[in-house]
N, C-alpha and C. Protein backbone atom coordinates (compact mmCIF):
# COMPACT_ATOMS: atom_id res chain seq x y z
N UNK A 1 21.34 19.52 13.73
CA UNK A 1 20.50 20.22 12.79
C UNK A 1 21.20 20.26 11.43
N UNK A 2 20.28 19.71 10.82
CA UNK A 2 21.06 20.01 9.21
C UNK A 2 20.97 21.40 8.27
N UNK A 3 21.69 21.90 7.56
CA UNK A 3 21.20 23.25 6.67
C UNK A 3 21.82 22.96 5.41
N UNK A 4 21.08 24.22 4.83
CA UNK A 4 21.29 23.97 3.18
C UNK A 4 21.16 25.42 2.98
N UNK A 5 21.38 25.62 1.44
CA UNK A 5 21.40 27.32 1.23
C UNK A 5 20.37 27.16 -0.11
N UNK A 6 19.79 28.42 -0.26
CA UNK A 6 19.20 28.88 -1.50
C UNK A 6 20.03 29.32 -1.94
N UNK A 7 20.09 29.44 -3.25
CA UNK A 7 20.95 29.79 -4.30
C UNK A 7 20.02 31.17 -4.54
N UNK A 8 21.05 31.96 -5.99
CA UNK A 8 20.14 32.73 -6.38
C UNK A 8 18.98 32.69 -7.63
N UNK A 9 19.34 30.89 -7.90
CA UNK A 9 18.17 30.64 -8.57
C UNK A 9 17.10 30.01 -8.21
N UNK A 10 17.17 29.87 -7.26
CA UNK A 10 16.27 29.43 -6.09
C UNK A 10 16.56 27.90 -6.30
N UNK A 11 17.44 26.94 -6.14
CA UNK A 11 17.43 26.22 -6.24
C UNK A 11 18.17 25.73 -4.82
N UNK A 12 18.30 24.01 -4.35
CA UNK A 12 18.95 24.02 -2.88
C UNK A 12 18.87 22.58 -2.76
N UNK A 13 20.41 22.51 -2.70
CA UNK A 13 21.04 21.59 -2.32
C UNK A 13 20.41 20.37 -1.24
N UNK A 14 20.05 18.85 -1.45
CA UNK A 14 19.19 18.16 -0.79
C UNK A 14 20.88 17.32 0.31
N UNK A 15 20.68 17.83 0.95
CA UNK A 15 22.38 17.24 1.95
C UNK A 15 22.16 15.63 1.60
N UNK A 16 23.23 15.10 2.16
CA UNK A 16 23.45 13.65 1.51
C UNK A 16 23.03 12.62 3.00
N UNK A 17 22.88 13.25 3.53
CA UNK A 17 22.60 12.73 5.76
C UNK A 17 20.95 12.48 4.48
N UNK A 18 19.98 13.96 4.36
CA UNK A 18 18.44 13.80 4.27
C UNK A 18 18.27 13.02 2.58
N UNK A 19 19.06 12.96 2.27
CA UNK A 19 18.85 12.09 0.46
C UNK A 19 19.44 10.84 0.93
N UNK A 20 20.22 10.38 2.20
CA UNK A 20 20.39 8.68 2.33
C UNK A 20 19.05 8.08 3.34
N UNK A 21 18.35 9.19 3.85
CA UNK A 21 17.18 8.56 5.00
C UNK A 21 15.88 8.83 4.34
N UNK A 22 15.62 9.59 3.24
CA UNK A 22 14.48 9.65 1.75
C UNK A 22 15.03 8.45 1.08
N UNK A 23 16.19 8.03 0.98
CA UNK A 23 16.28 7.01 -0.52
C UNK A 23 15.98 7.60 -1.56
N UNK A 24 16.25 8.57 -2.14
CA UNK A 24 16.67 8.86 -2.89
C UNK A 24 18.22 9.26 -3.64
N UNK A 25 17.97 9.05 -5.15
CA UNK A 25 19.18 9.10 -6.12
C UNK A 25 18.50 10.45 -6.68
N UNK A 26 19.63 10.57 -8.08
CA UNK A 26 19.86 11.48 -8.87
C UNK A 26 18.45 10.94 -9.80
N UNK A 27 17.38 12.10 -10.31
CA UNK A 27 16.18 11.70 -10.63
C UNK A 27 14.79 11.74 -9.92
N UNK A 28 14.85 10.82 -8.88
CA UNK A 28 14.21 10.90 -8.05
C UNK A 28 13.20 12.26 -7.97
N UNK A 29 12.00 12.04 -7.55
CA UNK A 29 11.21 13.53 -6.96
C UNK A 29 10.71 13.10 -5.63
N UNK A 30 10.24 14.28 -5.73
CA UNK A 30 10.40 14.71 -3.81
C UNK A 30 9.14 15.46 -3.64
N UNK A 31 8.32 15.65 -2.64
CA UNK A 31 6.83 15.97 -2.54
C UNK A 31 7.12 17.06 -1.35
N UNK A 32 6.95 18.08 -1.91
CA UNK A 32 6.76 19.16 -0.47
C UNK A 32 5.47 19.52 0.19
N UNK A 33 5.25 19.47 1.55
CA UNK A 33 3.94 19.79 2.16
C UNK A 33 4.20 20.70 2.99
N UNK A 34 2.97 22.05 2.83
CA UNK A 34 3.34 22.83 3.74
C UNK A 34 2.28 22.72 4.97
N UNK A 35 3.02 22.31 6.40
CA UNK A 35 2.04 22.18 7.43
C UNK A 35 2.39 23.15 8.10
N UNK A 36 1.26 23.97 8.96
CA UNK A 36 1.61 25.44 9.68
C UNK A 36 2.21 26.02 9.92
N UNK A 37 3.17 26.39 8.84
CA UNK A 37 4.01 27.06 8.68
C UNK A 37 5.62 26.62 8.70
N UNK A 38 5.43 25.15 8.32
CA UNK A 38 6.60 24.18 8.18
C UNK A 38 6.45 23.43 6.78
N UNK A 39 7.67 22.83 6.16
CA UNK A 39 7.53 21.95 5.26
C UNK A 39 8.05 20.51 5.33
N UNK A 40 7.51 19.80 5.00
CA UNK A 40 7.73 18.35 4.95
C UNK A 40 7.79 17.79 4.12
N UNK A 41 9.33 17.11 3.92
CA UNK A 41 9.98 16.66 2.37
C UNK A 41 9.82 14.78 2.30
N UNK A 42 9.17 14.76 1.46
CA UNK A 42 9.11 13.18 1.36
C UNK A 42 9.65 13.08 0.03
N UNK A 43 10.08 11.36 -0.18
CA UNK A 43 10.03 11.16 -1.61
C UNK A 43 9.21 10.54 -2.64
N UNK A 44 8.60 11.05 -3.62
CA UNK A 44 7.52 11.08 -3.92
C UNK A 44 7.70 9.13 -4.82
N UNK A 45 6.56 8.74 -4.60
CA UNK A 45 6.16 7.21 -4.96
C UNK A 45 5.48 7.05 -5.74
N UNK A 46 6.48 6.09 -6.81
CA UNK A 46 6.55 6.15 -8.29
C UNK A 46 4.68 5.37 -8.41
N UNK A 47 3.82 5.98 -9.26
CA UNK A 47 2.71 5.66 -9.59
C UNK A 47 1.77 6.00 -8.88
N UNK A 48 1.64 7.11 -7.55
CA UNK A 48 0.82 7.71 -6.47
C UNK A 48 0.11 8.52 -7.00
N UNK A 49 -0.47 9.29 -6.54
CA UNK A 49 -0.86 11.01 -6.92
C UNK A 49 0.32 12.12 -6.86
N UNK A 50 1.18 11.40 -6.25
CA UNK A 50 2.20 12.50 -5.77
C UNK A 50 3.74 12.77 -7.14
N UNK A 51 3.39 12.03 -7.95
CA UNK A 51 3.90 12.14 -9.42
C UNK A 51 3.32 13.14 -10.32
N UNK A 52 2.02 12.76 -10.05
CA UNK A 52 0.83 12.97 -11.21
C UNK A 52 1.16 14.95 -11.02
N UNK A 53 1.24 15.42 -12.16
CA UNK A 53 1.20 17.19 -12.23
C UNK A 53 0.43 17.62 -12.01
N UNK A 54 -1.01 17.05 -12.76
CA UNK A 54 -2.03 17.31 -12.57
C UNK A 54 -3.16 16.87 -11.45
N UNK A 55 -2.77 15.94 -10.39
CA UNK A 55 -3.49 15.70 -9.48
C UNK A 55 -4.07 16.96 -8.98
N UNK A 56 -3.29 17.71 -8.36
CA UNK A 56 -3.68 18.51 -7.35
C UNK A 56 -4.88 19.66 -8.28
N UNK A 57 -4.88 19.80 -9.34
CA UNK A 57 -5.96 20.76 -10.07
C UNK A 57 -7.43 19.91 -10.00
N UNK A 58 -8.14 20.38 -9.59
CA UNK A 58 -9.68 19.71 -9.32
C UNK A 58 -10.70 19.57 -10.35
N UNK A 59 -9.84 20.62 -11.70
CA UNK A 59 -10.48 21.27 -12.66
C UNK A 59 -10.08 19.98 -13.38
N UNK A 60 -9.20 19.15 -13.36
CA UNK A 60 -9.02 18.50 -14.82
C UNK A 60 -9.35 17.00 -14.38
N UNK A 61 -9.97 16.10 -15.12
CA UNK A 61 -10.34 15.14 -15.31
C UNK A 61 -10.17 14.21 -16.23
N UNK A 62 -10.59 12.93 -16.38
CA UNK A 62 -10.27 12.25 -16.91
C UNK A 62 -10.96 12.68 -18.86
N UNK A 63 -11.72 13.46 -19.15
CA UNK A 63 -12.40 13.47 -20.00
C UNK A 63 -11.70 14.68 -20.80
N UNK A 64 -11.10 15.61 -19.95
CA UNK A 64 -9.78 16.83 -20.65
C UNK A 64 -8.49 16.16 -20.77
N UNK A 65 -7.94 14.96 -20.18
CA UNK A 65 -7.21 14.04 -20.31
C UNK A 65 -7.29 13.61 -21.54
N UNK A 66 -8.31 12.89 -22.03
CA UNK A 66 -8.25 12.28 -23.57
C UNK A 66 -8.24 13.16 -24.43
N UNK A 67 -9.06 14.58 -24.01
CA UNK A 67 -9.15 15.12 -25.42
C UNK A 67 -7.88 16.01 -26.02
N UNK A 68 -6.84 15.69 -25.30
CA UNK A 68 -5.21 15.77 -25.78
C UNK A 68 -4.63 14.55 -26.22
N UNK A 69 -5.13 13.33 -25.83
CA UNK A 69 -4.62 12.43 -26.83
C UNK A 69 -4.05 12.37 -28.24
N UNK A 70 -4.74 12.95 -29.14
CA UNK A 70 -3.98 13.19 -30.87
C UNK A 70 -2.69 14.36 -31.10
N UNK A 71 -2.32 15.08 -29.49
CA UNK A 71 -1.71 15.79 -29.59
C UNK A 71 -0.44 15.50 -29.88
């Protein structure tokens, strides 16, 4: 079993055993899913939905997308 600690900034250490079997480096992001009452750490794949910030909001679209363009 592997462990890790929360800090008190809530931040936590990714062990180097679960960051060599993700493939991930320094940079890298990482996709958390919470399934019934568990989480499941993947590494997130460059150009997916799982980058995108705004995927998961249902509210924003491609048409509130442009109209920040001149910003």
């Amino acid at each position: 079993m592997i462990h890790s600690r929360v800090t008190s900034k809530s931040q936590v250490t990714v062990p180097r055993s679960v960051r060599a079997a993700l493939g991930v480096a320094p940079g890298d992001q990482l996709v958390w899913h919470l399934e019934g009452g568990q989480v499941v750490v993947t590494r997130a794949i460059e150009g997916s939905d799982t980058i995108d910030p705004f995927a998961t909001f249902s509210e924003w679209s491609d048409e509130l997308d442009s109209a920040y363009d001149d910003l």
